[in-house]
Protein backbone atom coordinates (compact mmCIF):
# COMPACT_ATOMS: atom_id res chain seq x y z
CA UNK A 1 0.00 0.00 0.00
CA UNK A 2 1.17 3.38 -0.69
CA UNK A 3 0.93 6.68 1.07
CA UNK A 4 -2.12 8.24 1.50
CA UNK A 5 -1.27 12.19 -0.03
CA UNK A 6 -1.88 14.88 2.78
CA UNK A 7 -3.89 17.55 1.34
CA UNK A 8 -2.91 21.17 3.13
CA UNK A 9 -5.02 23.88 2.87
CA UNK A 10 -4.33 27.90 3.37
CA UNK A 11 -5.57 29.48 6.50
CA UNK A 12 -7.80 31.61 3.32
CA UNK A 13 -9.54 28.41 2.33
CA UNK A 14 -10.30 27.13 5.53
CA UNK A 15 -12.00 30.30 7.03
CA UNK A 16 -13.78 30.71 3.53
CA UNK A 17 -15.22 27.02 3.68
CA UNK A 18 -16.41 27.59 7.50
CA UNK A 19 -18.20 30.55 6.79
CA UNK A 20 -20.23 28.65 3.93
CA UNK A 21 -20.42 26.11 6.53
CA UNK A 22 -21.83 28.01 9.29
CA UNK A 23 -24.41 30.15 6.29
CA UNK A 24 -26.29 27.27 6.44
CA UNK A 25 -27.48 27.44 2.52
CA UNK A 26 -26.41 23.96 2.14
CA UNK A 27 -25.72 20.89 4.58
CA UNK A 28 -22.27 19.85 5.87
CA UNK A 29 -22.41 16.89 3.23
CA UNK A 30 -23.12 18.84 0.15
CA UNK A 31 -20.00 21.52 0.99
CA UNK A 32 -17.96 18.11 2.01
CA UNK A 33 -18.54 16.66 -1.33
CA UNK A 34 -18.20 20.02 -2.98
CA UNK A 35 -14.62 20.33 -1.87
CA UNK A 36 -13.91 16.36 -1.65
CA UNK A 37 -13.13 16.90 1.83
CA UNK A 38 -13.82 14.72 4.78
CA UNK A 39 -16.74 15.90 6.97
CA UNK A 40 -14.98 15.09 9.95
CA UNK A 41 -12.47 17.71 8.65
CA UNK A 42 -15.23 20.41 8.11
CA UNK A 43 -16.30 20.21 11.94
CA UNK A 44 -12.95 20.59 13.17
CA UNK A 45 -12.06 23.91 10.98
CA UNK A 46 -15.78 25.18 12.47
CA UNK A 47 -15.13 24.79 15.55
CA UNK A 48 -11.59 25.91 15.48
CA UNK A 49 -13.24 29.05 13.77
CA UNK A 50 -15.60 29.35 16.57
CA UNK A 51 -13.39 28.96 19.48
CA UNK A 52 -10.94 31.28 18.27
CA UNK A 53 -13.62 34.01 16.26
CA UNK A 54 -12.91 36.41 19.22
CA UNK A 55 -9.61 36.97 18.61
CA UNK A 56 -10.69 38.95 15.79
CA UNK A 57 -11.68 42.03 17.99
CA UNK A 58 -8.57 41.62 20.22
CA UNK A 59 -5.99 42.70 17.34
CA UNK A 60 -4.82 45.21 19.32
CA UNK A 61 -4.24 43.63 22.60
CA UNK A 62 -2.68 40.48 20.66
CA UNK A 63 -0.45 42.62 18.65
CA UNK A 64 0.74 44.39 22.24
CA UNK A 65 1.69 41.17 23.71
CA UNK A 66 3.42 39.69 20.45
CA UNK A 67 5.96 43.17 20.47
CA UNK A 68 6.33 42.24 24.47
CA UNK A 69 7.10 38.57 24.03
CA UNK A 70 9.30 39.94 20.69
CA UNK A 71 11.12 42.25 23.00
CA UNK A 72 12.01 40.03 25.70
CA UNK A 73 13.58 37.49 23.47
CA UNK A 74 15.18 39.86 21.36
CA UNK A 75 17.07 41.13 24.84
CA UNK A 76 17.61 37.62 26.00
CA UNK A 77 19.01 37.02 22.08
CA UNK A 78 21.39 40.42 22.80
CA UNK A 79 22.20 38.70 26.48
CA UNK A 80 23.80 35.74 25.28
CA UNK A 81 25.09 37.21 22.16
CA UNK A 82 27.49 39.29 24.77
CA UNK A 83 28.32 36.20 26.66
CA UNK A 84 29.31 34.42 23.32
CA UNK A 85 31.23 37.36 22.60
CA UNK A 86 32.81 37.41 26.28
CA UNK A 87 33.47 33.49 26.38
CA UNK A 88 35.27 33.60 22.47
CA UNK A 89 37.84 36.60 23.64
CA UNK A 90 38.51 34.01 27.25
CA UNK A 91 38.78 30.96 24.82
CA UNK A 92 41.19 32.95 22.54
CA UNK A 93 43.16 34.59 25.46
CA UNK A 94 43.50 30.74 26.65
CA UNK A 95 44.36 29.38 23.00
CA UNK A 96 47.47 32.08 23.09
CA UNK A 97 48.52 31.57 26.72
CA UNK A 98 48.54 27.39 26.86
CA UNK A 99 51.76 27.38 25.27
CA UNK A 100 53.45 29.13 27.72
CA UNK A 101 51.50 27.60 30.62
CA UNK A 102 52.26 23.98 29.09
CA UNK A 103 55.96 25.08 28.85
CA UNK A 104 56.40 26.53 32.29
CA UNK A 105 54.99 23.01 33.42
CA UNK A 106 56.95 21.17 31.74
CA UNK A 107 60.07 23.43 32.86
CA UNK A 108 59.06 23.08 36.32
CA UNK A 109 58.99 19.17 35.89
CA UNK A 110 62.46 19.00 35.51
CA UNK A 111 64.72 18.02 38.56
CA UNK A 112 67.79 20.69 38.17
CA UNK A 113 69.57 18.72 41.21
CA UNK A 114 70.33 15.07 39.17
CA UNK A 115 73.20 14.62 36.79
CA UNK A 116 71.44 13.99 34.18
CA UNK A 117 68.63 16.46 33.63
CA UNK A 118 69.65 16.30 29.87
CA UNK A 119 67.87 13.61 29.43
CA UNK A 120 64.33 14.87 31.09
CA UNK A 121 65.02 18.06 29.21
CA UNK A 122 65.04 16.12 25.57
CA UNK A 123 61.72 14.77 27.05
CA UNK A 124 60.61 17.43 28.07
CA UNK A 125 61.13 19.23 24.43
CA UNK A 126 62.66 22.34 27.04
CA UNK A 127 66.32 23.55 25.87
CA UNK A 128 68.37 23.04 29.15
CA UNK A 129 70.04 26.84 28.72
CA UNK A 130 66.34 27.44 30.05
CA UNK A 131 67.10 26.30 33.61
């Protein structure tokens, strides 16, 4: 068996085939087979219509709280776009600096007292005039 095809439909359709819905000028079945769409999926975009028709008066209000919400991440977005900027210059500064940690280690690790610190020096890829 193959895949069934999903049909999507614009937010345009949808309203425009609720409203015919809701007119009442024909029944659910005759708009269903009109469009070759499920009836099932005619009830669902009513009530989605009618449980969310109120909105419609409320553009104001909604568009208030959408630049609030906007706002807030766009400061959090400006917030860690600092700290990714302060953690790169502390991950460079340590990228320059390892070197020279890593060698003053490996300096250190050297006992200056034996006879032989040549040997630990070669290991320890430190020239000996170092120490």
């Amino acid at each position: 068996m193959g895949k069934r095809k999903v049909t999507e439909y614009s937010a345009e359709f949808k309203t425009k085939v609720a409203l015919e819905v809701l007119k009442e000028e024909k029944t659910q079945a005759e708009i269903s087979s009109k469009y070759k769409i499920p009836s099932s999926t005619l009830a669902g975009w009513v009530k989605h219509f009618l449980d969310n028709s109120g909105n419609v008066f409320k553009g104001k209000q909604i568009e208030k709280n959408h630049k609030e919400e906007i706002d807030k991440k766009e400061k959090h977005i400006d917030e860690l776009h600092k700290k990714i900027g302060d953690l790169t210059i502390s991950v460079d500064f340590l990228k320059k600096n390892i070197e020279k940690l890593e060698f003053h280690i490996r300096k250190n690790s050297i006992d200056t007292n034996i006879k032989y610190k040549h040997f630990q020096c070669l290991q320890a890829q430190v020239f000996c005039g170092f120490l």
